[in-house]
C-alpha atoms as a PDB file:
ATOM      1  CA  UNK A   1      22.081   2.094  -7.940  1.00  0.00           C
ATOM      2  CA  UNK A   2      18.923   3.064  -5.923  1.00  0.00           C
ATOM      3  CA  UNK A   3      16.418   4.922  -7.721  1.00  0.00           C
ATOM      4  CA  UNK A   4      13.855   7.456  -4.849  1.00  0.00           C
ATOM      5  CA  UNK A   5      10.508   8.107  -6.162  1.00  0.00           C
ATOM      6  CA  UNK A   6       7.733  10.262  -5.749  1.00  0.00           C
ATOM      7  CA  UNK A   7       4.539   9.876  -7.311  1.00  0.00           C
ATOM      8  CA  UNK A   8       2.495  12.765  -7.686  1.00  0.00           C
ATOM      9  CA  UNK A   9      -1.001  11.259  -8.212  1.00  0.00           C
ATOM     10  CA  UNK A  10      -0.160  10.284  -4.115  1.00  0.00           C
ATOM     11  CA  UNK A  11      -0.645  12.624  -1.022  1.00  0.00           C
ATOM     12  CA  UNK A  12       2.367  14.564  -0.832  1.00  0.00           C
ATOM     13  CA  UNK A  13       5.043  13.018   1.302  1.00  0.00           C
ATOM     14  CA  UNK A  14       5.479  14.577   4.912  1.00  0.00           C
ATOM     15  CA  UNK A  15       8.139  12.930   6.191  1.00  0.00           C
ATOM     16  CA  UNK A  16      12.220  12.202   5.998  1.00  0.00           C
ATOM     17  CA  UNK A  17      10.704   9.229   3.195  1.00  0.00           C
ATOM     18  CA  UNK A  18       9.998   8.643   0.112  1.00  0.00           C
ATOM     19  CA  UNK A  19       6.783   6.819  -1.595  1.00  0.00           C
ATOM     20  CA  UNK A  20       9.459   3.832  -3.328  1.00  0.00           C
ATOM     21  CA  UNK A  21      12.544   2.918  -4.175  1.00  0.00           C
ATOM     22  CA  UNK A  22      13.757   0.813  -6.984  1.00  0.00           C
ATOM     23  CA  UNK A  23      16.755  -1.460  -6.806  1.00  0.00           C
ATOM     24  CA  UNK A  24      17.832  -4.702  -8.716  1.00  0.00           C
ATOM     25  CA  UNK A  25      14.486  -4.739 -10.435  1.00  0.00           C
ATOM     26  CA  UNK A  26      12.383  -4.633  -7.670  1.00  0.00           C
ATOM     27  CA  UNK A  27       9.938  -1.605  -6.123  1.00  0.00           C
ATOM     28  CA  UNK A  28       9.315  -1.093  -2.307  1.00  0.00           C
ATOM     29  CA  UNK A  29       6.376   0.891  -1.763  1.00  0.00           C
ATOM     30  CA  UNK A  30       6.365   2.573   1.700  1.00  0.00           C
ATOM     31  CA  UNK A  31       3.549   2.309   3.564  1.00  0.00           C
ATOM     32  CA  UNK A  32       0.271   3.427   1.955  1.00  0.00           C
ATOM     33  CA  UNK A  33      -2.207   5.124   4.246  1.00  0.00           C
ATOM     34  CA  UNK A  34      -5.230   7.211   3.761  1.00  0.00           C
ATOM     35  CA  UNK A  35      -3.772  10.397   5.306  1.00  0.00           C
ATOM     36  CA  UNK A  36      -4.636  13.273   3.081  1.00  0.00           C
ATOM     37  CA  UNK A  37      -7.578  12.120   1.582  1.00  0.00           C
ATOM     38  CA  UNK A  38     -11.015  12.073   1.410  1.00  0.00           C
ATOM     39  CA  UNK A  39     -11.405   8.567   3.291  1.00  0.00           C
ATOM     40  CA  UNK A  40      -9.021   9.474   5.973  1.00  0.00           C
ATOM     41  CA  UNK A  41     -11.412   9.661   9.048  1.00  0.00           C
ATOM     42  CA  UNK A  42     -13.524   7.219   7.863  1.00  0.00           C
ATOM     43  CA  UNK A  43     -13.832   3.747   8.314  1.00  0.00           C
ATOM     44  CA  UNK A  44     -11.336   0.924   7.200  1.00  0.00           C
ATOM     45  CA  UNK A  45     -13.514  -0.582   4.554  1.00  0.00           C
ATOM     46  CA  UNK A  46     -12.634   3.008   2.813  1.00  0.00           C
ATOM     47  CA  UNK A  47      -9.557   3.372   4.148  1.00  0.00           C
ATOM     48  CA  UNK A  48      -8.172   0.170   2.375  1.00  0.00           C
ATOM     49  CA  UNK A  49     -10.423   1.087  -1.055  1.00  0.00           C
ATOM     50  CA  UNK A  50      -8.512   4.380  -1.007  1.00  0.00           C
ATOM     51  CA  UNK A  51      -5.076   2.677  -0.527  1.00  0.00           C
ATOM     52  CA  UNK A  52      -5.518  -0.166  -3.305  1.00  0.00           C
ATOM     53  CA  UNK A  53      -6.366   2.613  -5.593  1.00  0.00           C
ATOM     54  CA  UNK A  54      -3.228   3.983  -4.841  1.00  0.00           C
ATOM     55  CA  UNK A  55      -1.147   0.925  -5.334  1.00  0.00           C
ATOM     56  CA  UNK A  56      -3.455   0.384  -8.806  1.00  0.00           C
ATOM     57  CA  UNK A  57      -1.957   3.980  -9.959  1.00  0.00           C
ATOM     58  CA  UNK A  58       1.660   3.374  -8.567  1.00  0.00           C
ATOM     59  CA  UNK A  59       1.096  -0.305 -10.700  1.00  0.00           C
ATOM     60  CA  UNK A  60       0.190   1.529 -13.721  1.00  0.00           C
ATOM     61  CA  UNK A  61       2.316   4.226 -13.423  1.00  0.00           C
ATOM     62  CA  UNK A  62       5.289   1.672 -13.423  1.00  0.00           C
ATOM     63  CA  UNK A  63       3.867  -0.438 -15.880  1.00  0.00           C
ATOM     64  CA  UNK A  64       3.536  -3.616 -13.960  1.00  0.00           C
ATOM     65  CA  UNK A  65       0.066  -5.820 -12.983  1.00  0.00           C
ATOM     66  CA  UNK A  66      -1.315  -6.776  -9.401  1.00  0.00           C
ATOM     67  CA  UNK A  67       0.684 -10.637 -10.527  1.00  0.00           C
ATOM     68  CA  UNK A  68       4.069  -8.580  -9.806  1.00  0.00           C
ATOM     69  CA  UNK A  69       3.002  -8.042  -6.573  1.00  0.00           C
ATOM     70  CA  UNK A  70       5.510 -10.076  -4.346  1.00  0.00           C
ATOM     71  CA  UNK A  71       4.456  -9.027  -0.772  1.00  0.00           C
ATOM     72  CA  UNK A  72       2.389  -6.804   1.121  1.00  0.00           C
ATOM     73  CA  UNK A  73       2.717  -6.283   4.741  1.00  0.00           C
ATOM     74  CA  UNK A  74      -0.507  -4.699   6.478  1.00  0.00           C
ATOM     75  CA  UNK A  75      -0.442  -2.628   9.844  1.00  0.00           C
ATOM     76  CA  UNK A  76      -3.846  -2.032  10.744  1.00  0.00           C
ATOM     77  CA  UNK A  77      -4.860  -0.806  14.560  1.00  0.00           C
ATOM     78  CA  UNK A  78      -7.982  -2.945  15.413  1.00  0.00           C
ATOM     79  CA  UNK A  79      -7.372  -6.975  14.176  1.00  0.00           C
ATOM     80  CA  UNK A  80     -11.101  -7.499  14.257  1.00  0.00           C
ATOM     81  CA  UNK A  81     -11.265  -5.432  11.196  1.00  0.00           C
ATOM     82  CA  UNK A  82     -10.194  -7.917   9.017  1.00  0.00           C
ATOM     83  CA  UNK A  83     -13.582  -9.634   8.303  1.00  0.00           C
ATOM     84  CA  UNK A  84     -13.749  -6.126   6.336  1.00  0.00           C
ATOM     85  CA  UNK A  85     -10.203  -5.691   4.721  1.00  0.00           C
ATOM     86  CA  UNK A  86      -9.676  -9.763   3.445  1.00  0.00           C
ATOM     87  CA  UNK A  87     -12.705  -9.036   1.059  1.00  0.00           C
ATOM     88  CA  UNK A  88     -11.063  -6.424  -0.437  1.00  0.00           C
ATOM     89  CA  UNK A  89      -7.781  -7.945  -1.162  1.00  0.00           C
ATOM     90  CA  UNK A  90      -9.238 -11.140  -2.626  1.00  0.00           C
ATOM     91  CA  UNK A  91     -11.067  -8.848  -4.916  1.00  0.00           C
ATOM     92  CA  UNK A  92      -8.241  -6.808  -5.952  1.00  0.00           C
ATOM     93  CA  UNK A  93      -5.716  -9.449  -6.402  1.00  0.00           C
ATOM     94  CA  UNK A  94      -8.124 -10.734  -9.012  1.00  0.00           C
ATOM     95  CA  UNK A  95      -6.381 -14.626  -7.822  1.00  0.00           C
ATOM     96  CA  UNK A  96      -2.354 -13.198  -8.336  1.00  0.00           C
ATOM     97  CA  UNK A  97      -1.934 -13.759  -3.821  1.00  0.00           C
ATOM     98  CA  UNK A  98       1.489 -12.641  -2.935  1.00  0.00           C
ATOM     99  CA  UNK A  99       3.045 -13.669   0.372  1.00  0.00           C
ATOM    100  CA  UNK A 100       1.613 -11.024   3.168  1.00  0.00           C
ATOM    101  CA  UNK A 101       2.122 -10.331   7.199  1.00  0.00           C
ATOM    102  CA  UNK A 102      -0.828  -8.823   9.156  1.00  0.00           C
ATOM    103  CA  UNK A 103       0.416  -7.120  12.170  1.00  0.00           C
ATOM    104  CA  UNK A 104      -1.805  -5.136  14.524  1.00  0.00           C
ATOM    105  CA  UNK A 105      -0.289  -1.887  15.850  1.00  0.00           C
ATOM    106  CA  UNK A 106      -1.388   0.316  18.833  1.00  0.00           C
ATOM    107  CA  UNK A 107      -1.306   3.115  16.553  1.00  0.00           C
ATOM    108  CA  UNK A 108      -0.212   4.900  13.198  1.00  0.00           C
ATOM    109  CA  UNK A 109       1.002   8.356  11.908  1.00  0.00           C
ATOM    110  CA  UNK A 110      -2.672   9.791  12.529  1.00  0.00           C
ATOM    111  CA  UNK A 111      -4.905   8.773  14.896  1.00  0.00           C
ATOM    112  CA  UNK A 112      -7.280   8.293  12.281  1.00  0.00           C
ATOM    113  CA  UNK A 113      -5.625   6.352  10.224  1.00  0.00           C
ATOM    114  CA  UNK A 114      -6.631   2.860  10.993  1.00  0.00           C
ATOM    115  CA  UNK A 115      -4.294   0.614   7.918  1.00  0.00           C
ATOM    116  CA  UNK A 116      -0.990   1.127   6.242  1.00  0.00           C
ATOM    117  CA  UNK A 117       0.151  -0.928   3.686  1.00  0.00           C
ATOM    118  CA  UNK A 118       3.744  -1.829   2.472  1.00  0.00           C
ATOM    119  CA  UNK A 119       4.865  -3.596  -1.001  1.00  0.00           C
ATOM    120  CA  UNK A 120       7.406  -4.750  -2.713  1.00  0.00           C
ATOM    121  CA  UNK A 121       6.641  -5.144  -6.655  1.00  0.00           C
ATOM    122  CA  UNK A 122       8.810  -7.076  -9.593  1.00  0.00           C
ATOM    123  CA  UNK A 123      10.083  -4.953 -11.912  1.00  0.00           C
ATOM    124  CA  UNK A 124      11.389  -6.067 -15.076  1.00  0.00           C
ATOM    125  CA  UNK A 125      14.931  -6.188 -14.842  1.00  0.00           C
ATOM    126  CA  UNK A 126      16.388  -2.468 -16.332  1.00  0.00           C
END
């Protein structure tokens, strides 16, 4: 059975999606993005704070540490960014490095929107 979720410490969902899905004790996370929120036209330094935060709440929320992250997948519009983003995620996988893509993409949802970030999360087994 496949469990939809919607958090509501997240930015309301706006589209034919929800924010996860559980199945067979794992938790895909649709792609996190900054739209909605304070550091949406800003740069992708804050962009990417904002959308760890939100993966740190959807973590707690289920229970789980950044070690049950599996894999992330990143989409983020300008490559060269990435001297600014790999910082980050060293620092908030606090050493726990799950297998992750980088793919740059011509564009996201909102042009100003400049990262989205997918994950899929062990669960214990329910």
């Amino acid at each position: 059975m496949v469990n939809r979720i919607n958090y509501d410490n997240l930015p309301q969902v706006k589209g034919p999606y929800v924010h996860a899905t559980k199945h067979q004790g794992l938790l895909y996370v649709s792609g996190l993005t900054a739209l909605g929120t304070e550091s949406q036209s800003h740069d992708v330094k804050s962009q990417t704070l904002t959308i760890l935060q939100q993966l740190t709440s959807i973590l707690k929320q289920e229970k789980r540490h950044k070690s049950d992250l599996i894999k992330l997948t990143i989409f983020v519009k300008d490559i060269n960014q990435l001297p600014f983003i790999r910082p980050l995620l060293f620092n908030f996988y606090e050493g726990n490095l799950p297998a992750c893509s980088l793919v740059e993409v011509s564009n996201l949802i909102h042009p100003d929107l400049k990262i989205d970030l997918e994950s899929i999360i062990a669960l214990a087994f329910e």
